[in-house]
N, C-alpha and C. Protein backbone atom coordinates (compact mmCIF):
# COMPACT_ATOMS: atom_id res chain seq x y z
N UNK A 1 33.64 10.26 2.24
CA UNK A 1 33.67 9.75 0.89
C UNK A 1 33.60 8.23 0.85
N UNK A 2 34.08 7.60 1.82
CA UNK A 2 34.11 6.21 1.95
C UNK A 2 32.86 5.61 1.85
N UNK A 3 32.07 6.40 2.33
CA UNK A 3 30.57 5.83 3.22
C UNK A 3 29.82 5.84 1.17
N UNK A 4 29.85 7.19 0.47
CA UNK A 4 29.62 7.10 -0.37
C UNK A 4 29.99 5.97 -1.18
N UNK A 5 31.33 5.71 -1.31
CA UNK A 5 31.41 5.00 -2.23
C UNK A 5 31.08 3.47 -1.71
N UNK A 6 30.82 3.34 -0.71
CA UNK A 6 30.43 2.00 -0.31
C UNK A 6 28.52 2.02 -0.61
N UNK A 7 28.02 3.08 -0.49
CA UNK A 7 26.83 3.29 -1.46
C UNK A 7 26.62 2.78 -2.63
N UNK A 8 27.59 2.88 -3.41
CA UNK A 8 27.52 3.53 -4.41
C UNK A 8 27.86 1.82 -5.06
N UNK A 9 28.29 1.01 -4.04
CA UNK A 9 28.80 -0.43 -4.69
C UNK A 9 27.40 -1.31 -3.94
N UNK A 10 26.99 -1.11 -3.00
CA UNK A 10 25.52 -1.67 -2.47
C UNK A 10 24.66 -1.56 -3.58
N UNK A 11 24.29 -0.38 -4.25
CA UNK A 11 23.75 0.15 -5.23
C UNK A 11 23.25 -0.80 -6.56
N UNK A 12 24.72 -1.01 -7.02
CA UNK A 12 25.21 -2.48 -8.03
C UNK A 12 24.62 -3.11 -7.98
N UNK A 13 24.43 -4.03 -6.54
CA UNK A 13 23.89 -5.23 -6.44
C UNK A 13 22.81 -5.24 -6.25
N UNK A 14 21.74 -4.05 -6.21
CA UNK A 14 20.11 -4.14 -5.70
C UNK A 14 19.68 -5.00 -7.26
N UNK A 15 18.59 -5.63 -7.20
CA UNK A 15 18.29 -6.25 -8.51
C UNK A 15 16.71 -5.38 -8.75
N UNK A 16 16.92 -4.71 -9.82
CA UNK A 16 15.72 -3.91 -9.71
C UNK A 16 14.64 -4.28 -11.16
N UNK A 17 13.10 -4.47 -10.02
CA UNK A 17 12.57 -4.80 -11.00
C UNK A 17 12.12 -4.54 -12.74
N UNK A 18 11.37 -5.33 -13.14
CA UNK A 18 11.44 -5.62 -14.60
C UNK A 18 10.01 -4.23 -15.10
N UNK A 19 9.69 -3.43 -15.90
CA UNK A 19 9.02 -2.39 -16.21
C UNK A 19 7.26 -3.43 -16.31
N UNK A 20 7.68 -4.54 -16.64
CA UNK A 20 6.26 -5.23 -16.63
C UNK A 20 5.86 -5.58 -15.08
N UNK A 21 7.27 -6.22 -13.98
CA UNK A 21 7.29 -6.54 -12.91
C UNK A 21 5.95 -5.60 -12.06
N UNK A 22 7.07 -4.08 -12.55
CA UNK A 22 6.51 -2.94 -11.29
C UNK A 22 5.48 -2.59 -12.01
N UNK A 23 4.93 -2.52 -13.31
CA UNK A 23 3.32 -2.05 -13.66
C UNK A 23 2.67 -3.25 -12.54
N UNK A 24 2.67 -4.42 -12.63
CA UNK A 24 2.24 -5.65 -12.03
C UNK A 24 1.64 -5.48 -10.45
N UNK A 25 3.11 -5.19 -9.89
CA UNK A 25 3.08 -4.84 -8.41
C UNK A 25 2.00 -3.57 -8.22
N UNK A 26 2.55 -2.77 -8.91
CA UNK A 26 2.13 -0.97 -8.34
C UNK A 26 0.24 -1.53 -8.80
N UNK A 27 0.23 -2.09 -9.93
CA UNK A 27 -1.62 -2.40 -10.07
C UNK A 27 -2.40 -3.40 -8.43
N UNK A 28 -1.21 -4.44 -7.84
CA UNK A 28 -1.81 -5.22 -7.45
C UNK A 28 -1.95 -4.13 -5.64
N UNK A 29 -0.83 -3.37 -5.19
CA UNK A 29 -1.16 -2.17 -4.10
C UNK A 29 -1.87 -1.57 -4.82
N UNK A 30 -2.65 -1.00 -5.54
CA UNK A 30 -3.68 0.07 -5.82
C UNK A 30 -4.99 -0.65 -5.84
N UNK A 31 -4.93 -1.92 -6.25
CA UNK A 31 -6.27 -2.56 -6.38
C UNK A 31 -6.55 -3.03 -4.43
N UNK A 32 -5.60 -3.48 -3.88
CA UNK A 32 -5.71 -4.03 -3.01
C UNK A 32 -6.09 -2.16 -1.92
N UNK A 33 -5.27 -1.47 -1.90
CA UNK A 33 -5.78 -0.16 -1.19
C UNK A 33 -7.45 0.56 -1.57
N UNK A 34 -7.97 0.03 -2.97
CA UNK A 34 -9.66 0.47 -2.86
C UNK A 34 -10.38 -0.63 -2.43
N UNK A 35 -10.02 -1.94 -2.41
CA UNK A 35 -10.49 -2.69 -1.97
C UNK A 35 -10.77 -2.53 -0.04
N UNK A 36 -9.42 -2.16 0.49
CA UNK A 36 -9.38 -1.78 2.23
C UNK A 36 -10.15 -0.31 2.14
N UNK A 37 -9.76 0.40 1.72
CA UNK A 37 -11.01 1.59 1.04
C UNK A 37 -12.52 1.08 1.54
N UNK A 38 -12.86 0.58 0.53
CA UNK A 38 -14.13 0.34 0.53
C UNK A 38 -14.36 -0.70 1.88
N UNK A 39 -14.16 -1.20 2.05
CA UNK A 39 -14.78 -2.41 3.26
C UNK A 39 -14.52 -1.62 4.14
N UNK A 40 -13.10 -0.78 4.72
CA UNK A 40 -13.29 0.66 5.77
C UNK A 40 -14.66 1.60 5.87
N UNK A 41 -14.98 1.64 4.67
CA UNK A 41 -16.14 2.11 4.43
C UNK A 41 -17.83 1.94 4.70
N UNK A 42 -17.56 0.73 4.39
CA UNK A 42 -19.24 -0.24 4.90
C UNK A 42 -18.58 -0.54 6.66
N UNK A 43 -18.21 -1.00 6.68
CA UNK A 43 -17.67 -1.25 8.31
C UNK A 43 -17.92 0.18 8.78
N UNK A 44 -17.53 1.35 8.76
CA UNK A 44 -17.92 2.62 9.34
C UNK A 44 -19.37 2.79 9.70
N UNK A 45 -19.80 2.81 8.25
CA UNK A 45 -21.77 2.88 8.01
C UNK A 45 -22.26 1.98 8.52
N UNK A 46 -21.71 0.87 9.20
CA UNK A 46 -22.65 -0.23 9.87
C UNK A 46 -22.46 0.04 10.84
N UNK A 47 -20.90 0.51 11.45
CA UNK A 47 -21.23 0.57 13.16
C UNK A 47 -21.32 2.17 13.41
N UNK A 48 -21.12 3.44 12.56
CA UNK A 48 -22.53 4.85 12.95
C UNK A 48 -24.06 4.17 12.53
N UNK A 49 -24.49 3.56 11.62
CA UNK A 49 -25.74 3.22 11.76
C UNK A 49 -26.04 2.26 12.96
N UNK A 50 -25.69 1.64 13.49
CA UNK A 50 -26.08 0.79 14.55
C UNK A 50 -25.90 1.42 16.14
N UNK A 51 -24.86 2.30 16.02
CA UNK A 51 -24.47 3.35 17.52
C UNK A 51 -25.39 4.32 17.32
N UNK A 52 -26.11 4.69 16.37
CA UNK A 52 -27.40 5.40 16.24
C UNK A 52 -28.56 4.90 16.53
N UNK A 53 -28.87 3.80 15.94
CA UNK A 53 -29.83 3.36 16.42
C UNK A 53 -29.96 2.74 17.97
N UNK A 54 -28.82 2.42 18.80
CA UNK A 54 -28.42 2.30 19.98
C UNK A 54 -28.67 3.50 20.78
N UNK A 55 -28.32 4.36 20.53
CA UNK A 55 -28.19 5.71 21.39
C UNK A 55 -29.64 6.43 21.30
N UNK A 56 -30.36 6.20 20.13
CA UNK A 56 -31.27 7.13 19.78
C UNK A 56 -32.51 6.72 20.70
């Protein structure tokens, strides 16, 4: 029970962000993950197109 309630006072003090904060954040990881998306993407198709044309 101790462990809980020492939870439970850690808890208190987290400062949790503002509803505009986390729209903010959560847009700027989603924009930034299609962005690594996509360049994962052309980077793939350039080096199977080029290990193809290598091998072939």
């Amino acid at each position: 029970m101790k462990f809980l309630r020492s939870v439970k006072d850690e808890m208190k003090q987290v400062s949790w962000p503002s509803k505009k904060q986390l729209r903010k954040d959560t847009l700027v990881v989603i924009e930034t993950s299609i962005i690594f998306a996509a360049l994962f993407f052309v980077m793939d198709t350039v080096i199977q197109t080029a290990f193809g044309w290598i091998l072939k």
